[in-house]
N, C-alpha and C. Protein backbone atom coordinates (compact mmCIF):
# COMPACT_ATOMS: atom_id res chain seq x y z
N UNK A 1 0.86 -1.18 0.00
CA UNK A 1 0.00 0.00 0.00
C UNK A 1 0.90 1.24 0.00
N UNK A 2 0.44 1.95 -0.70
CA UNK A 2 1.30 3.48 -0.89
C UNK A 2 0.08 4.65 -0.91
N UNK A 3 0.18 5.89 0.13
CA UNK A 3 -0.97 6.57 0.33
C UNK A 3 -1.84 6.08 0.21
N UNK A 4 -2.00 4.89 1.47
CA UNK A 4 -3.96 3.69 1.72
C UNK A 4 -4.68 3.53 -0.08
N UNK A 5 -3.13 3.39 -0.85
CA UNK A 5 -3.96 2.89 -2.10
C UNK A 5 -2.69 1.55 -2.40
N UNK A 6 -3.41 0.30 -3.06
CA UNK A 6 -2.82 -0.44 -3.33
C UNK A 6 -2.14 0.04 -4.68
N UNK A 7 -0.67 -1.40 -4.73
CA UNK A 7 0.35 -0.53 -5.23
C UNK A 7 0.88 -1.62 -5.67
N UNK A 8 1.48 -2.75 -5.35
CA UNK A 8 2.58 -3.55 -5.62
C UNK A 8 2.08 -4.67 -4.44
N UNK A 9 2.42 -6.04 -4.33
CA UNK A 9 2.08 -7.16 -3.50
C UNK A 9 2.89 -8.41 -4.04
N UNK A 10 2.98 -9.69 -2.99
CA UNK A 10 3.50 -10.43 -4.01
C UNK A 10 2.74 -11.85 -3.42
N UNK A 11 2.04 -12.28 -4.21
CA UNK A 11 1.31 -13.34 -4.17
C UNK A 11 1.91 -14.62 -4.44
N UNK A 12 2.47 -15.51 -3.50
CA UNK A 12 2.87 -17.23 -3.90
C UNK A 12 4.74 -16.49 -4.51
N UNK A 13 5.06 -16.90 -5.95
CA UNK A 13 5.93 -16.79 -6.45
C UNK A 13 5.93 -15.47 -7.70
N UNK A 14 5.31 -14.84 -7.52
CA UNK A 14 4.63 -13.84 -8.39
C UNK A 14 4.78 -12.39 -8.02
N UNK A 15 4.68 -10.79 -8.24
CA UNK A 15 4.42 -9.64 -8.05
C UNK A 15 3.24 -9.45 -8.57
N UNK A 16 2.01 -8.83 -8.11
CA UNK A 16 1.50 -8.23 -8.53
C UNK A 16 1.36 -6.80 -8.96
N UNK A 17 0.83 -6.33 -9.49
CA UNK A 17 1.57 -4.57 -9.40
C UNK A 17 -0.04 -4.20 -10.30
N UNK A 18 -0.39 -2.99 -9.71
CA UNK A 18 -1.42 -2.57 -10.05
C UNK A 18 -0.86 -1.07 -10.91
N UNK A 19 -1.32 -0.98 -12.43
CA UNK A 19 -1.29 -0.20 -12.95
C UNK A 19 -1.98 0.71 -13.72
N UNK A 20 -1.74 1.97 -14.49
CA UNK A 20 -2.51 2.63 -15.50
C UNK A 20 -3.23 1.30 -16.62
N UNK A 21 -4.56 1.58 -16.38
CA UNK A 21 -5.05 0.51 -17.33
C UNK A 21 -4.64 0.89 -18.58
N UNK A 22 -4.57 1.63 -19.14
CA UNK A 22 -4.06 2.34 -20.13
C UNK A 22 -2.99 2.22 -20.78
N UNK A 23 -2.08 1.89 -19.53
CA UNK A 23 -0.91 0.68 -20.07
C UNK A 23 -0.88 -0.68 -20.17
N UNK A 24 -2.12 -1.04 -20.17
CA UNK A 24 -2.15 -2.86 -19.72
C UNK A 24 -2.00 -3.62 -21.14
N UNK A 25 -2.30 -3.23 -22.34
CA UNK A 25 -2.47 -3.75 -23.11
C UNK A 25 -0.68 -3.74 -23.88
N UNK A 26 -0.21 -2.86 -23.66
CA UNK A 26 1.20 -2.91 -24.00
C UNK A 26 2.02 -3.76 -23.09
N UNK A 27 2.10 -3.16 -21.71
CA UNK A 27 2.81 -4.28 -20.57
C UNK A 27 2.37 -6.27 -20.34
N UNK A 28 1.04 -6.43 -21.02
CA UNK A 28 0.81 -7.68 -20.62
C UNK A 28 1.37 -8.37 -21.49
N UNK A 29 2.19 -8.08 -22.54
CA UNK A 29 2.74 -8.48 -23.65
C UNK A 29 4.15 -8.76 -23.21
N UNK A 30 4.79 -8.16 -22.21
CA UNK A 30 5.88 -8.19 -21.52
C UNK A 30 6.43 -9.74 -21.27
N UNK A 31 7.42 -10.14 -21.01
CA UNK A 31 7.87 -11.51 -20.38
C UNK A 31 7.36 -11.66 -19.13
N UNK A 32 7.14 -12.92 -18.50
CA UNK A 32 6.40 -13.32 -17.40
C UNK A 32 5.15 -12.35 -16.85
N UNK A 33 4.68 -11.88 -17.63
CA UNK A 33 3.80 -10.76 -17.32
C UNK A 33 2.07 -11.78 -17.63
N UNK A 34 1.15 -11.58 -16.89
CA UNK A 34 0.02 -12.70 -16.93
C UNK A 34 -1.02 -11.74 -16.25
N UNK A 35 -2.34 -11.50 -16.97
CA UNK A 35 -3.26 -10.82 -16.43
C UNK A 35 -3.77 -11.75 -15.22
N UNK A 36 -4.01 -10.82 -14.00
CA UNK A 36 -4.82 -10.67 -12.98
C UNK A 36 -6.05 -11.27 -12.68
N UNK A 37 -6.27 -12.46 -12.27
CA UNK A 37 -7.48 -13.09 -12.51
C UNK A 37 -7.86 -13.82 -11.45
N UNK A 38 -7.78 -12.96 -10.42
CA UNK A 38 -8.42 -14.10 -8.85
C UNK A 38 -9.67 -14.17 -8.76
N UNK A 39 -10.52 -13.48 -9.44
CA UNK A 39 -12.25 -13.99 -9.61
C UNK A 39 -12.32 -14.34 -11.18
N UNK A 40 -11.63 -14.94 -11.75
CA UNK A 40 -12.00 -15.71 -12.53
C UNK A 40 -11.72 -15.10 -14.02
N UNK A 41 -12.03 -13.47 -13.95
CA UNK A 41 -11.82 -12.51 -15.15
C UNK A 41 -11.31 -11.55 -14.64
N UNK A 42 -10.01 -12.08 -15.74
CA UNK A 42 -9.07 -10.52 -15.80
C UNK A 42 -9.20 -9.08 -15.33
N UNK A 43 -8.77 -8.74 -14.75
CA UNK A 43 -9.05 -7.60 -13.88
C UNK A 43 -7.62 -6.12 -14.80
N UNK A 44 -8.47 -5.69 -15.40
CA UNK A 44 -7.52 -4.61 -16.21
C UNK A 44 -7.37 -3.85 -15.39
N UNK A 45 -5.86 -3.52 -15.31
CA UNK A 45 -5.14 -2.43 -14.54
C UNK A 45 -4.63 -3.21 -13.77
N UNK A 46 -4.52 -4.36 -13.40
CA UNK A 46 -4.29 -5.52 -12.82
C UNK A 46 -3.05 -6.01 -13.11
N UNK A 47 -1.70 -6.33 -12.80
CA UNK A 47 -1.28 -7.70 -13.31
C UNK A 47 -0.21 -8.79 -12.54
N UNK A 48 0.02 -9.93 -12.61
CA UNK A 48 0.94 -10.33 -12.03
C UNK A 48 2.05 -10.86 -12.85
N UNK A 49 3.56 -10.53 -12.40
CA UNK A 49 5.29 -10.95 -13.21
C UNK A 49 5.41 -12.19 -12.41
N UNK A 50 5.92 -13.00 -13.06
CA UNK A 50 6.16 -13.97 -12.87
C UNK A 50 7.70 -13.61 -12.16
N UNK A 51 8.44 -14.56 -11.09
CA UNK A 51 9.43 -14.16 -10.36
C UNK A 51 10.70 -14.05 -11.25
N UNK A 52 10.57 -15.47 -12.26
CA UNK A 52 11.50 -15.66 -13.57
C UNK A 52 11.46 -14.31 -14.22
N UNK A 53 11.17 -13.27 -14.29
CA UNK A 53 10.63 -12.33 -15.16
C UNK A 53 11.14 -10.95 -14.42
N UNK A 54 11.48 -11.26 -12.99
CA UNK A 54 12.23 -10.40 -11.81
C UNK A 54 13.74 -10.48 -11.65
N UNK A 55 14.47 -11.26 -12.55
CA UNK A 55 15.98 -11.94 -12.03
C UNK A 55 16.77 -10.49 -12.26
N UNK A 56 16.57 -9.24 -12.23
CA UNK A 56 17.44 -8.16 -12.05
C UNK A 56 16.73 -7.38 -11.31
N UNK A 57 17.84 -6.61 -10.80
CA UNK A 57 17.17 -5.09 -9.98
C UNK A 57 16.69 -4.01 -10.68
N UNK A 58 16.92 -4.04 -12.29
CA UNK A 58 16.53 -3.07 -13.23
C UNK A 58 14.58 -3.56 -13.66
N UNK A 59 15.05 -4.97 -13.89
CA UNK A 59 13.35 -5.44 -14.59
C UNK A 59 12.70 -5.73 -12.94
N UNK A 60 12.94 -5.56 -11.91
CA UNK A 60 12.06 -5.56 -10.66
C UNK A 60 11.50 -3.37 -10.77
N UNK A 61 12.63 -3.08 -10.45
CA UNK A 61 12.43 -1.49 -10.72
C UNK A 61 11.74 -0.88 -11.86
N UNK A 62 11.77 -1.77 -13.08
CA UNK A 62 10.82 -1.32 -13.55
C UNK A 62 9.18 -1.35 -13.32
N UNK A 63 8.60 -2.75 -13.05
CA UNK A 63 7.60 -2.99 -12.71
C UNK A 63 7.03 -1.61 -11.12
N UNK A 64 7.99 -1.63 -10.39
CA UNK A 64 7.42 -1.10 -9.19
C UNK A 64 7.35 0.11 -9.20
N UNK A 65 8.35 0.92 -10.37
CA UNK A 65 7.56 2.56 -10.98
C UNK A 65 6.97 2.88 -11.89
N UNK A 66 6.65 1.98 -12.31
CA UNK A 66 5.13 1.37 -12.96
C UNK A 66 4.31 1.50 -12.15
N UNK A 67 4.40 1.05 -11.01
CA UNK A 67 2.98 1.03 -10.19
C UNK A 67 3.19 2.13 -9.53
N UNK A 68 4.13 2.75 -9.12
CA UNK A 68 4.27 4.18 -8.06
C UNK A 68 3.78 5.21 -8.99
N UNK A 69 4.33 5.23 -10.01
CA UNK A 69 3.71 6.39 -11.07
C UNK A 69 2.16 6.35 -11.51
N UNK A 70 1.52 5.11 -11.25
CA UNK A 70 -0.09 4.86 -11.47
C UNK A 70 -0.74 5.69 -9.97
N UNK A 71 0.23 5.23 -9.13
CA UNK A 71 -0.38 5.72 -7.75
C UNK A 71 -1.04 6.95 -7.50
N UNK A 72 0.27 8.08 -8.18
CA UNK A 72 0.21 9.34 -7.78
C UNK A 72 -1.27 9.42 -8.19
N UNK A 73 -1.88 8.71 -9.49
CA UNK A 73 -3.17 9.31 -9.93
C UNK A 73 -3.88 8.66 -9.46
N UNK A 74 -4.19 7.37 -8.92
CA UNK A 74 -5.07 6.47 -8.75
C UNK A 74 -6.40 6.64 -7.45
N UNK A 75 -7.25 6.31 -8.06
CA UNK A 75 -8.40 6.21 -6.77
C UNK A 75 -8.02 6.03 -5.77
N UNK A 76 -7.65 5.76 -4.38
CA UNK A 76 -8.00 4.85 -3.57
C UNK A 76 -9.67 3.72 -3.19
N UNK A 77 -9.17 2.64 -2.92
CA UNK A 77 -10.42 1.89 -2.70
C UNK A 77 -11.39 2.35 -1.47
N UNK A 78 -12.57 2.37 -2.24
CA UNK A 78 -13.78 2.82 -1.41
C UNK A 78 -13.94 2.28 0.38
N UNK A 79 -13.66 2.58 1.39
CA UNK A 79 -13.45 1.99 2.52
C UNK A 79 -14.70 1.37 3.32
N UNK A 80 -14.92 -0.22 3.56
CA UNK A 80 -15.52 -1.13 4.03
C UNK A 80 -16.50 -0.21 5.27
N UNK A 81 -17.99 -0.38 5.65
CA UNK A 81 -18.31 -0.35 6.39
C UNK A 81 -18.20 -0.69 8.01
């Protein structure tokens, strides 16, 4: 979480990283890159790198200002009753 908005996570062997949907259609094309799909359908703006797809500090850094730069603009999620 970055300013109570999600941002980056890492699920099992995976990153997730939440981005400009706007970029999703270019980035999911990426290596180890796999749309977002824990209810079943793809969730755009969504995605998870595979760890194989992380083996430098440059292709990890990229993914995670990817998601910091989505942040500055991004909603935060509507907060639970």
């Amino acid at each position: 979480m970055v300013n109570e908005k999600m941002c980056v996570g890492v699920e099992q062997e995976r990153l997730m990283v939440r981005l400009d949907p706007e970029k999703y259609d270019e980035v999911i094309e990426k290596e180890g890159c796999r749309p977002m799909d824990f209810t079943g359908k793809p969730m755009k703006g969504f995605v998870f790198v595979d760890i194989e797809a992380l083996n430098t500090k440059r292709k990890l850094e990229y993914w995670v200002n990817l998601a910091l730069e989505f942040n500055r603009i991004a909603k935060p999620s509507k907060k639970k009753k």
